[in-house]
Protein backbone atom coordinates (compact mmCIF):
# COMPACT_ATOMS: atom_id res chain seq x y z
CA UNK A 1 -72.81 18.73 62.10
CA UNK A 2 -69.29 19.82 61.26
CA UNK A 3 -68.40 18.45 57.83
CA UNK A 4 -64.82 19.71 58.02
CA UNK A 5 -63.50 17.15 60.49
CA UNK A 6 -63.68 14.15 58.77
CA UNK A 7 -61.88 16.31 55.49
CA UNK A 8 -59.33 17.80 57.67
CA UNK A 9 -58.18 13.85 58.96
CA UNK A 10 -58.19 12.92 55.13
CA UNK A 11 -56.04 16.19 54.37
CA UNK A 12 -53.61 15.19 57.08
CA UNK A 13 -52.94 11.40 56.69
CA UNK A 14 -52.69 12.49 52.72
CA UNK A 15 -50.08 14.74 53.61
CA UNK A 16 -48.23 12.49 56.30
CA UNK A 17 -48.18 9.69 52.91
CA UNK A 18 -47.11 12.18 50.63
CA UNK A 19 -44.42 13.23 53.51
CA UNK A 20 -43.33 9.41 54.31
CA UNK A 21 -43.94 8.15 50.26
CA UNK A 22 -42.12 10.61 48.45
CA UNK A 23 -38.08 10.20 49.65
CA UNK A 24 -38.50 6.55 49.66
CA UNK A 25 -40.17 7.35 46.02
CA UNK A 26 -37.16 9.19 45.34
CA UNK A 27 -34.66 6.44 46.72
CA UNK A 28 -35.67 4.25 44.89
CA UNK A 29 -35.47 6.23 41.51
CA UNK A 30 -31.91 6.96 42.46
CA UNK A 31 -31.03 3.34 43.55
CA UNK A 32 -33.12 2.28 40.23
CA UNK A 33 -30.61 5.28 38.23
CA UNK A 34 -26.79 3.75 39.42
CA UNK A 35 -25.29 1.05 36.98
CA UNK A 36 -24.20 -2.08 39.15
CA UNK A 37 -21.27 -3.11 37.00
CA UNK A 38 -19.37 -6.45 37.50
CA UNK A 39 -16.07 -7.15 36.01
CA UNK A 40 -16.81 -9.10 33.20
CA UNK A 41 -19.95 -6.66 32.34
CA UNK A 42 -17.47 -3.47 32.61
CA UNK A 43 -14.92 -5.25 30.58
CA UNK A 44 -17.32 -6.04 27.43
CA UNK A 45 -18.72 -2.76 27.46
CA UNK A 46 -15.08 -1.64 27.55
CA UNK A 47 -14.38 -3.78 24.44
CA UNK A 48 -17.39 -2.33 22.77
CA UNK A 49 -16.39 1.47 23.11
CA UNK A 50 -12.39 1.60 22.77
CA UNK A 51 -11.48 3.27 19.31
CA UNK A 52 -7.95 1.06 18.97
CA UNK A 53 -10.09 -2.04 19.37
CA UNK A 54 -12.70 -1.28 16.64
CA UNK A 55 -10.26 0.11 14.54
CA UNK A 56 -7.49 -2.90 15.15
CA UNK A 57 -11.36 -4.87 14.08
CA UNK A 58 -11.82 -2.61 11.15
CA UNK A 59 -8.05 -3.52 10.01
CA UNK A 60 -8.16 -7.21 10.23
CA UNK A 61 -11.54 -6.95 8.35
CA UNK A 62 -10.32 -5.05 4.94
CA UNK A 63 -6.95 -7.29 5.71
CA UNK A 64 -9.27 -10.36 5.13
CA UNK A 65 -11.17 -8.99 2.00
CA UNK A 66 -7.55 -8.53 0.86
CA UNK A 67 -7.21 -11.70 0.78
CA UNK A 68 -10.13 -12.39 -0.94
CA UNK A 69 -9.43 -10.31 -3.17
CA UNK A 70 -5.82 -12.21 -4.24
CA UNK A 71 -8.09 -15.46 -4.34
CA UNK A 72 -10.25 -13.38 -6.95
CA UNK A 73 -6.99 -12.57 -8.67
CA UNK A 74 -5.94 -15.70 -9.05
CA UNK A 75 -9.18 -17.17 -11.19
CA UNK A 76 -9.91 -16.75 -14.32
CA UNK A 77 -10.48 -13.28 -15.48
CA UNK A 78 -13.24 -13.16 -18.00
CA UNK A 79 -14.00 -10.54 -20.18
CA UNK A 80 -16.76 -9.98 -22.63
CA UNK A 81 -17.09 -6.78 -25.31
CA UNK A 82 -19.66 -6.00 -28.02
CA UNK A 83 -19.66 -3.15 -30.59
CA UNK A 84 -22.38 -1.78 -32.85
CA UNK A 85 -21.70 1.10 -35.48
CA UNK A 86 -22.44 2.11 -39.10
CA UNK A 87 -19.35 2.35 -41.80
CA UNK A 88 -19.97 6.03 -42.89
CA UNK A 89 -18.59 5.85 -46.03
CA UNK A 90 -20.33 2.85 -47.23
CA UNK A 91 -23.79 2.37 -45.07
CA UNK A 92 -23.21 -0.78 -43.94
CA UNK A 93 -23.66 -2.18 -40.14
CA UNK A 94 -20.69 -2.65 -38.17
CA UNK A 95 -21.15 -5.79 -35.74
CA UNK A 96 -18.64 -7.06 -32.61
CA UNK A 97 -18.74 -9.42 -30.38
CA UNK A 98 -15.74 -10.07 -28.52
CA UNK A 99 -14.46 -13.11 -25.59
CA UNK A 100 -11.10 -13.31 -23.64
CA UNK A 101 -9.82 -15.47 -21.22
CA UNK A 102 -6.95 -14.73 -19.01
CA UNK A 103 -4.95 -16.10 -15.67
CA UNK A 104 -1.61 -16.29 -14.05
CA UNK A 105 -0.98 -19.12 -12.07
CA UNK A 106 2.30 -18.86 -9.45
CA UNK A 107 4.33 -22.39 -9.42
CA UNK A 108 7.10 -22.98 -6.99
CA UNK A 109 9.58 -23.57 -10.06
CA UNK A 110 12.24 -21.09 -10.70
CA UNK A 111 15.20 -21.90 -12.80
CA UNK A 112 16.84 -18.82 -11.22
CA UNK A 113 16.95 -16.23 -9.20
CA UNK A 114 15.23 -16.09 -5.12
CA UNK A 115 12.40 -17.76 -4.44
CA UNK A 116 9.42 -14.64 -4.24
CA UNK A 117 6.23 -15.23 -2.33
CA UNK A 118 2.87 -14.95 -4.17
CA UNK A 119 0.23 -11.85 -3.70
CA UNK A 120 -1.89 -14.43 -2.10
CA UNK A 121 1.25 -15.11 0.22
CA UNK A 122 1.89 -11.87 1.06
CA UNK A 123 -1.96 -11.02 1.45
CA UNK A 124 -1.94 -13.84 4.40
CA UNK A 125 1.17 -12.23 5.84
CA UNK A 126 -0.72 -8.78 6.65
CA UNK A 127 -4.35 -10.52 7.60
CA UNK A 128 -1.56 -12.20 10.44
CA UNK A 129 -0.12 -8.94 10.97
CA UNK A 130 -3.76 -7.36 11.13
CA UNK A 131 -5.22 -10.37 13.32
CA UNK A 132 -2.01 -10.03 15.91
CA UNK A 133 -2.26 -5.74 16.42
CA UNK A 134 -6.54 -6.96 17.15
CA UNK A 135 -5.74 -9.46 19.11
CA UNK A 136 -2.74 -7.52 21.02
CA UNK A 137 -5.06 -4.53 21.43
CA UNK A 138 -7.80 -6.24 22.82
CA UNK A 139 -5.95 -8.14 25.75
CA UNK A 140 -3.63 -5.03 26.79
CA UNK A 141 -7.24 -3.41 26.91
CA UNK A 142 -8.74 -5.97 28.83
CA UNK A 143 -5.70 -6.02 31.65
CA UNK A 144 -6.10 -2.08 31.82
CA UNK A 145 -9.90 -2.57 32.53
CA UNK A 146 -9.04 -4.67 35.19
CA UNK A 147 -6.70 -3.05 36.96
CA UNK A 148 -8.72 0.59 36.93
CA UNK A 149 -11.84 -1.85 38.22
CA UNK A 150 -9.76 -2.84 41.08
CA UNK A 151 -8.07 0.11 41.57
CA UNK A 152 -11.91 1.53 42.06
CA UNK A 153 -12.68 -0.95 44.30
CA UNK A 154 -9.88 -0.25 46.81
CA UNK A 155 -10.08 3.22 46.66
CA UNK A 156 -13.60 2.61 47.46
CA UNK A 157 -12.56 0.26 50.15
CA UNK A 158 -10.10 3.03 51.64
CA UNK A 159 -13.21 5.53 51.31
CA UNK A 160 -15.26 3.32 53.36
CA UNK A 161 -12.32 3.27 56.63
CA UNK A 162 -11.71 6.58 56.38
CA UNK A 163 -15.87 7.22 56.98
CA UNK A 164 -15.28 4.96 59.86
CA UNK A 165 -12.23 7.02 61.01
CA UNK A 166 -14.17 10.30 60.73
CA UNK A 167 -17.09 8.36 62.95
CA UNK A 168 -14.64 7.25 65.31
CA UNK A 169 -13.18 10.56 65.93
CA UNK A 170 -16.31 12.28 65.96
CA UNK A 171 -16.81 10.53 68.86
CA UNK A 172 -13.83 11.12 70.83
CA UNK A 173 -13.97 14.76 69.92
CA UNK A 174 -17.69 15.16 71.79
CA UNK A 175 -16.29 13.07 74.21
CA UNK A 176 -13.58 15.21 74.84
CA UNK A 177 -15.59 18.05 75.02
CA UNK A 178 -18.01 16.44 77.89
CA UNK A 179 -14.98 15.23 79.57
CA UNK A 180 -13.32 19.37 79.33
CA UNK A 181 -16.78 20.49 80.66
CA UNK A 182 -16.53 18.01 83.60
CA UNK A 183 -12.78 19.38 84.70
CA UNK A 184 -11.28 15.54 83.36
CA UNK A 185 -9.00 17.15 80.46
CA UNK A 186 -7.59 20.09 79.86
CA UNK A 187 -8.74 22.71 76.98
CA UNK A 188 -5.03 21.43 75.17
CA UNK A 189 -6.19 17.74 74.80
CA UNK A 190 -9.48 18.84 73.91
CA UNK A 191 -8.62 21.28 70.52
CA UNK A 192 -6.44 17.82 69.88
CA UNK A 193 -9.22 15.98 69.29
CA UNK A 194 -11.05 18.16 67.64
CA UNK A 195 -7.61 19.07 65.50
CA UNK A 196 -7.76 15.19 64.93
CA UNK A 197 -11.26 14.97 63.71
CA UNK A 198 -10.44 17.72 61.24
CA UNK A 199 -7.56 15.51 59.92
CA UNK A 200 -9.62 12.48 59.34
CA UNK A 201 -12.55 14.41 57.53
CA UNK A 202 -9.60 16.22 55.26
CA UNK A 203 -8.42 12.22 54.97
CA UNK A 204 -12.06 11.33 54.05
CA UNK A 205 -12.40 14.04 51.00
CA UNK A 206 -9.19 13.21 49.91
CA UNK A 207 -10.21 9.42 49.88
CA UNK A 208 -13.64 10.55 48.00
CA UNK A 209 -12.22 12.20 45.04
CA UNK A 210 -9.72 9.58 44.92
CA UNK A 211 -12.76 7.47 44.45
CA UNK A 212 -14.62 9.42 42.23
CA UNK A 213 -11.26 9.95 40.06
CA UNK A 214 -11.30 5.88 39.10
CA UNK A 215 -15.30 6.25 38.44
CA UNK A 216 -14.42 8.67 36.30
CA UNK A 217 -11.62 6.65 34.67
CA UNK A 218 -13.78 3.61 34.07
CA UNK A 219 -16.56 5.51 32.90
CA UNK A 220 -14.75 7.00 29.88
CA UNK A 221 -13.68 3.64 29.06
CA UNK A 222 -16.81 2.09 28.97
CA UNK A 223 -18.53 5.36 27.45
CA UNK A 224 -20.74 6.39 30.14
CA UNK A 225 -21.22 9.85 31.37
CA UNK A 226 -22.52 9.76 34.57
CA UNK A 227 -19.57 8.86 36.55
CA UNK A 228 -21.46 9.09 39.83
CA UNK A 229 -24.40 6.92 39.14
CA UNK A 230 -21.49 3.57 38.60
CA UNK A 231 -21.67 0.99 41.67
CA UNK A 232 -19.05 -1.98 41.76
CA UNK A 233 -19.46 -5.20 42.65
CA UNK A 234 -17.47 -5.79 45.83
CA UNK A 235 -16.70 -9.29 45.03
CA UNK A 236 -14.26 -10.18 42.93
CA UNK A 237 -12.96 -14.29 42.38
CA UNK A 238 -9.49 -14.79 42.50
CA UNK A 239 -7.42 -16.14 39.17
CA UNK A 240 -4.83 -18.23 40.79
CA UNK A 241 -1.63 -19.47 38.59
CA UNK A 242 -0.91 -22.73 38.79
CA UNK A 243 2.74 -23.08 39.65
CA UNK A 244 5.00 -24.05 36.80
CA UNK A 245 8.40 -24.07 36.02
CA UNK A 246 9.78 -20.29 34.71
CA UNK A 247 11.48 -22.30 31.83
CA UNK A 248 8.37 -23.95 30.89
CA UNK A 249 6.33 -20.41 31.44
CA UNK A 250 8.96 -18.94 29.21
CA UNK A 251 8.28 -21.69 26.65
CA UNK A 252 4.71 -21.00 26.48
CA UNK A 253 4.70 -16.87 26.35
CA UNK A 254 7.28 -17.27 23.49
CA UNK A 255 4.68 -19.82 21.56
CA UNK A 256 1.61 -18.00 22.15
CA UNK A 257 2.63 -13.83 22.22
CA UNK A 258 1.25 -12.91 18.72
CA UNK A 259 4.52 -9.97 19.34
CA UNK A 260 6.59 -12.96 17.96
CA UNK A 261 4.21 -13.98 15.50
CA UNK A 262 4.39 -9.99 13.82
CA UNK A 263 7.78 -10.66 14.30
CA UNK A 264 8.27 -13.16 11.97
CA UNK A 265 5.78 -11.39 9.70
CA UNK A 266 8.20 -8.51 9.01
CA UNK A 267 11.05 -10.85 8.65
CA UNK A 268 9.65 -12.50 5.55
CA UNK A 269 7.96 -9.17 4.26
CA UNK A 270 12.21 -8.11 4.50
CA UNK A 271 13.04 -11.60 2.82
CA UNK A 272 10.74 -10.61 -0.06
CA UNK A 273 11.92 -7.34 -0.31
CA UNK A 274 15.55 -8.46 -0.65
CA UNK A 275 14.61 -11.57 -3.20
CA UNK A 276 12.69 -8.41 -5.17
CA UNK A 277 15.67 -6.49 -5.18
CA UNK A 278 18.53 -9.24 -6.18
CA UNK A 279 15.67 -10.52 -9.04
CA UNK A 280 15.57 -7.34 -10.53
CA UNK A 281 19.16 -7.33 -11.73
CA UNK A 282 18.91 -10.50 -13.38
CA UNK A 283 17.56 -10.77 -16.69
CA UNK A 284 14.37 -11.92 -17.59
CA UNK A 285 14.02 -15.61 -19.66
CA UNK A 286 10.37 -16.65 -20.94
CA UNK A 287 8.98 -19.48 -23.08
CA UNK A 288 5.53 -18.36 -24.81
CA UNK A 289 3.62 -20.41 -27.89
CA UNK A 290 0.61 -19.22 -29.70
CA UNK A 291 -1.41 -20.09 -32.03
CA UNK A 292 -3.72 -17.68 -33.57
CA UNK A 293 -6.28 -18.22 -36.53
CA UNK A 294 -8.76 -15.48 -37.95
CA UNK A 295 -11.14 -15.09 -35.03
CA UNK A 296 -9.02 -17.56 -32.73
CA UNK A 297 -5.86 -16.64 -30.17
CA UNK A 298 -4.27 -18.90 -27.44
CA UNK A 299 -0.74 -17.63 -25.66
CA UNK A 300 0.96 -19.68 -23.23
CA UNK A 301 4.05 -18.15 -21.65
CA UNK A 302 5.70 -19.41 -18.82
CA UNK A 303 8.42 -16.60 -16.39
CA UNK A 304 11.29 -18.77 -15.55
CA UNK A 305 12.35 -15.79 -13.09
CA UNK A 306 9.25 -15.76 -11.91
CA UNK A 307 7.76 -18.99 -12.31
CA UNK A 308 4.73 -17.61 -13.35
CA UNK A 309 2.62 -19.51 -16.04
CA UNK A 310 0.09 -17.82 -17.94
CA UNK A 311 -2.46 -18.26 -20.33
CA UNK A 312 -5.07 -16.55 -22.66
CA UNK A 313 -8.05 -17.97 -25.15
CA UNK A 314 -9.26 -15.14 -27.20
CA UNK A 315 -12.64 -15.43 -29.49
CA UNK A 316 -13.71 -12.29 -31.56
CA UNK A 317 -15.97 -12.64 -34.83
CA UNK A 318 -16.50 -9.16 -36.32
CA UNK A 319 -20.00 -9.12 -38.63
CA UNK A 320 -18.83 -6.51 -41.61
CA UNK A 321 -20.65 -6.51 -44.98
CA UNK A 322 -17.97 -4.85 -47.14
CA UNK A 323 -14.62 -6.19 -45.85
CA UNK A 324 -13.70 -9.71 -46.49
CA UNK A 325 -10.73 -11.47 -45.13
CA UNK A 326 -7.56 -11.64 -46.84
CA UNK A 327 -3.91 -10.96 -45.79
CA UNK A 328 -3.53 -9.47 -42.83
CA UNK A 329 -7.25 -7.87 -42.64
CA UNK A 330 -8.40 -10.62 -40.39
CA UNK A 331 -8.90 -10.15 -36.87
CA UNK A 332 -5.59 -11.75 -35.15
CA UNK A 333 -3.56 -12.14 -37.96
CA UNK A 334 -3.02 -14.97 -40.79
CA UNK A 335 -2.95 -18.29 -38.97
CA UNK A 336 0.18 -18.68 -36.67
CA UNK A 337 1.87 -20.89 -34.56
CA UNK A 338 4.86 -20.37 -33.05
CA UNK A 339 6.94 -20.69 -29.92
CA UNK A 340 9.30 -17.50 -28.81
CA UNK A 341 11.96 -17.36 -26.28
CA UNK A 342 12.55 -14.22 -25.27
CA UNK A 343 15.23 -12.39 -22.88
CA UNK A 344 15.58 -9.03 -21.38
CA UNK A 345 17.98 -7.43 -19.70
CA UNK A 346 17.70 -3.80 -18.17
CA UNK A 347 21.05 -2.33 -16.87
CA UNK A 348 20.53 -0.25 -14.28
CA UNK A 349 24.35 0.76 -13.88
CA UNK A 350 24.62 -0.25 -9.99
CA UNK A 351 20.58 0.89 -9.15
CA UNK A 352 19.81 -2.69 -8.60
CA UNK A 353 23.52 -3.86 -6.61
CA UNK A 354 22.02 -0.57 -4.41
CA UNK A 355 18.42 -1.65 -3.45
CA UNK A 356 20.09 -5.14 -2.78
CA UNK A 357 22.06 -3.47 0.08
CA UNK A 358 19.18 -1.37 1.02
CA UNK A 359 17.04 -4.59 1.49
CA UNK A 360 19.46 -6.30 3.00
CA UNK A 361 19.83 -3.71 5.87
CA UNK A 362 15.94 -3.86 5.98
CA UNK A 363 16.23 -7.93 7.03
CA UNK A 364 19.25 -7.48 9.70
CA UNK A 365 17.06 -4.42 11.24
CA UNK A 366 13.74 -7.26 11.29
CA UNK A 367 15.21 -9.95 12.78
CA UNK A 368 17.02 -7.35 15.16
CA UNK A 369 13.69 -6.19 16.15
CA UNK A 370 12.09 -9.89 16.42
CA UNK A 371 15.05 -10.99 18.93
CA UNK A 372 14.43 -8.14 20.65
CA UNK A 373 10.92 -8.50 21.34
CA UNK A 374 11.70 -12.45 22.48
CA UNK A 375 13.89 -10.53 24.83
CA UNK A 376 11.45 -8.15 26.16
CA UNK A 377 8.39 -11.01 26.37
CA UNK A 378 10.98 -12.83 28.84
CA UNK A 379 11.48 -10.09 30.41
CA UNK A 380 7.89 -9.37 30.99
CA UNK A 381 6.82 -12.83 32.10
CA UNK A 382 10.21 -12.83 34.73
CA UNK A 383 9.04 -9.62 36.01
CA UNK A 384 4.99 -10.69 36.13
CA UNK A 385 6.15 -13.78 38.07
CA UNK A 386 7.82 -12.51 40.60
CA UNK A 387 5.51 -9.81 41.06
CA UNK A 388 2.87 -12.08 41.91
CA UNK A 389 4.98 -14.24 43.85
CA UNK A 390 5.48 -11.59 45.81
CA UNK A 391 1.79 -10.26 45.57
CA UNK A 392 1.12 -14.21 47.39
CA UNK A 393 3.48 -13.70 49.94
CA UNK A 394 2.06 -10.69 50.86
CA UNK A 395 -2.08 -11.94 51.13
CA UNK A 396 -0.83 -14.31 53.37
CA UNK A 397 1.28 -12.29 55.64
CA UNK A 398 -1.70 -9.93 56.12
CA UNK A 399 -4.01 -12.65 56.87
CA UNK A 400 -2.12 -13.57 60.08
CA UNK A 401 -1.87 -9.96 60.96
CA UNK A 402 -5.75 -10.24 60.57
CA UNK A 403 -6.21 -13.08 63.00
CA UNK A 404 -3.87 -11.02 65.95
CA UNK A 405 -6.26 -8.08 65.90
CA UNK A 406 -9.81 -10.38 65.69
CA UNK A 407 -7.95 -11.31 69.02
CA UNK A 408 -7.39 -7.80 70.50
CA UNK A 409 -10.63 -6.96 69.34
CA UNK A 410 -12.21 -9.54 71.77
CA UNK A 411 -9.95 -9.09 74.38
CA UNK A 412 -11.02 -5.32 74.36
CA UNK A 413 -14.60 -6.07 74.21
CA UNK A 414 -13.96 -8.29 76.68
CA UNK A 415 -12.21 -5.58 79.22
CA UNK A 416 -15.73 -3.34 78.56
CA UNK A 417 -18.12 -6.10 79.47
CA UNK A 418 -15.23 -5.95 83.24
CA UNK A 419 -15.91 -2.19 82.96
CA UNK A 420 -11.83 -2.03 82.76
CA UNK A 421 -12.64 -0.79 79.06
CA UNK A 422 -14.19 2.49 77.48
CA UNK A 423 -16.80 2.17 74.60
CA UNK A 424 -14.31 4.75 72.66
CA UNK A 425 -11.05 2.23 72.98
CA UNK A 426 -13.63 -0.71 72.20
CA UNK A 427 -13.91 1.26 68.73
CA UNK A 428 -10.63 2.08 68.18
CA UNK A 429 -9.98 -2.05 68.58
CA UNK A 430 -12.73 -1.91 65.60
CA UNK A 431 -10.83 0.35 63.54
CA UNK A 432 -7.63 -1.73 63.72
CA UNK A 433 -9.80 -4.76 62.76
CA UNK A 434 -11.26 -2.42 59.86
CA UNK A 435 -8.06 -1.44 58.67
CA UNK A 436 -6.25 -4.79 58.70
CA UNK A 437 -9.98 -6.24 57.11
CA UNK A 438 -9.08 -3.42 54.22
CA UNK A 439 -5.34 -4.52 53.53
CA UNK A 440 -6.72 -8.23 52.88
CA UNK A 441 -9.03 -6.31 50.74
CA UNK A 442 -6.54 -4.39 49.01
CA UNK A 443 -4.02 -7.76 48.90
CA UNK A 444 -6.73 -9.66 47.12
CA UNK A 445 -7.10 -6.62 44.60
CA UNK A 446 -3.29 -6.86 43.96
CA UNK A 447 -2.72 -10.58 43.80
CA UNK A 448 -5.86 -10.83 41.03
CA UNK A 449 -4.35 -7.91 39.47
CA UNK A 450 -0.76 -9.73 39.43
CA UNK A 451 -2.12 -12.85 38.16
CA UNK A 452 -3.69 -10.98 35.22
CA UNK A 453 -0.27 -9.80 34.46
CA UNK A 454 1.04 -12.80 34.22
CA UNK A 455 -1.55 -14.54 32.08
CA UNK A 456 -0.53 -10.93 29.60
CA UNK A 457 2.72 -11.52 29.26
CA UNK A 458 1.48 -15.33 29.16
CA UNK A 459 -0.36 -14.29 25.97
CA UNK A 460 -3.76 -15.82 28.05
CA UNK A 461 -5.85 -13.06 27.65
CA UNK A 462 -6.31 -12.77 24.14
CA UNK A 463 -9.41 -14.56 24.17
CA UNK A 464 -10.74 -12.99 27.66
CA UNK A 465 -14.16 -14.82 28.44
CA UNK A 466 -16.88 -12.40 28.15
CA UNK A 467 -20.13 -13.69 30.01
């Protein structure tokens, strides 16, 4: 009985599995290794990786503890000291125990000089100034995502004809060849086609890299390394703009662009440079009481240039066994109360009239700058506008063009199914439906893309939905 037949079946059919298993093993690892990315998936994981973003985040994070901090300032500050010693001379213990109470408070009462914003103020003005550069940095990101996503996804729709153009010329050039063999053609139209076919595969590379170039892009935005591996999803849903007046578009970008809002920012941070500047020439008037006993001290002193008002409570009892109180030996001083007005005067000899014209150069050059960027947001929503206007006009003149070669495309099918039609012209009708298919493609891309613009310069996209 020969044992070895059944084994030798087993050995093959395990070797026709392993033959037929393995590449569809190895597909699917491959198809399980690319990234299917949508639009709102690439542009979160954009978000997450950019540097300016987390930094711009990082900013408007210390800018807020700044303010915090002010708040902190502007409590009571409390402070609390003890001392324990020996007298050398004498033996005795030396015993301290020490409390003081101190805050400024800011009032909006000046009886002269310009009216000066508060640390707290000024605090706020650079978390708004932090908050606007975050918020600024994440929409100009999130329009630059989009546009290199559907920049990818017509390159990849151009990379897609042009492997249908290389098919369809492939074709003609072995049919060439079987019509030169039959005496049909001559040798001339034949190195043509094959001349043609060369073209459209040097057409197709070009297309690939192209490709391959925006992978690339959007990978090192969203901080993966395998370019290659990223797929796109193909379908992308249109933002449409609903159509509004320009003077009531202009309105709106002006209200909402947080470009204004920094704007304004550096014009009062140039206001309270200049009200710094004309203060300091001006002398300085104060009203302070106190009343002190031995271990007692309250001040109150109120900045008329200011209008600051600030107090202190003081408590200190000192425990000594060979000093006793008398004259001036006590801790504050005998017991006092008394009011003081007092007025100073530094005279800077023209330093101060100087830093007032310095200043005021500083303010003309702000609200320079803040007109100027009104200027440029209308500009940019004008421009944005039309562009998509245009972008609209466009969709819809390459849909009709669409519907013109559906109808050649039949017609041409038709004319085979007659025989008054070659298979070869029945796919070149294909590749005319193919391309005009791919410029609907590409005018969807570029109306999308135009209506993101204008929701930038709209200020719409600084709160991008993220899925």
């Amino acid at each position: 009985m020969d044992i070895m037949g059944p084994i030798k079946v087993k050995l093959c059919l395990s070797l026709l599995l392993t033959m037929v298993l393995i590449p569809a093993f190895s597909k699917t690892l491959v198809a399980q290794e690319e990234v299917a990315l949508s639009l709102d998936q690439t542009v979160r994981m954009a978000l997450e990786h950019d540097y300016q973003v987390n930094s711009a985040r990082n900013d408007l994070e210390k800018a807020k503890l700044v303010v915090k901090e002010k708040v902190i300032g502007a409590l009571p500050q409390l402070q609390i000291g003890a001392e324990q010693g020996e007298n050398l001379t004498t033996g005795s213990d030396l015993q301290n125990a020490s409390l003081a109470v101190t805050e400024t408070i800011p009032t909006s009462f000046q009886l002269y000089g310009k009216k000066t914003a508060s640390d707290l103020e000024v605090a706020k003005w650079g978390q708004q100034a932090s908050e606007a550069d975050y918020r600024i940095s994440r929409a100009n990101l999130v329009y630059n995502t989009i546009t290199l996503y559907l920049n990818a996804l017509k390159a990849k729709g151009m990379l897609d004809y042009h492997e249908a153009v290389v098919n369809n010329f492939e074709a003609k050039a072995k049919n060439a060849k079987i019509q030169l063999s039959l005496g049909k053609v001559t040798k001339v139209t034949q190195l043509t086609a094959e001349n043609d076919l060369a073209k459209a595969r040097y057409e197709l590379e070009n297309s690939r890299q192209a490709y391959l170039l925006n992978l690339k892009q959007i990978a090192q935005t969203i901080g993966v390394k395998d370019y290659r591996s990223l797929r796109l999803e193909q379908n992308i849903p249109q933002t449409l703009i609903e159509e509004v007046d320009l003077e009531q578009m202009l309105a709106k970008a002006l209200d909402k662009r947080l470009e204004i809002s920094k704007s304004q920012v550096a014009v009062k941070e140039a206001e309270q440079e200049l009200a710094k500047a004309f203060n300091e020439g001006l002398p300085t008037l104060s009203l302070a009481y106190q009343n002190r006993s031995q271990e007692e001290s309250y001040n109150l002193e109120y900045d008329f240039l200011k209008g600051d008002l600030s107090w202190t409570a003081a408590w200190q009892q000192d425990y000594l066994d060979d000093i006793t109180y008398s004259g001036n030996d006590d801790v504050f001083g005998n017991y006092k109360s008394q009011y003081k007005l007092r007025l100073s005067w530094a005279l800077s000899m023209g330093g101060a009239k100087n830093r007032i014209k310095q200043a005021g150069y500083t303010l003309e050059n702000a609200k320079l700058a803040q007109s100027q960027t009104a200027r440029g947001i209308i500009a940019e929503v004008e421009e944005a506008a039309s562009a998509y206007e245009l972008a609209g006009l466009k969709r819809i003149q390459v849909e009709r063009g669409l519907a013109l070669y559906q109808k050649d495309l039949e017609l041409t099918q038709l004319k085979f199914q007659l025989g008054t039609a070659t298979a070869l012209e029945v796919t070149d009708a294909e590749l005319k439906m193919a391309d005009a298919q791919l410029e609907i493609d590409n005018a969807q891309c570029d109306l999308r893309l135009a209506a993101e613009k204008v929701r930038l310069a709209m200020g719409e996209l600084y709160d991008y939905p993220i899925f």
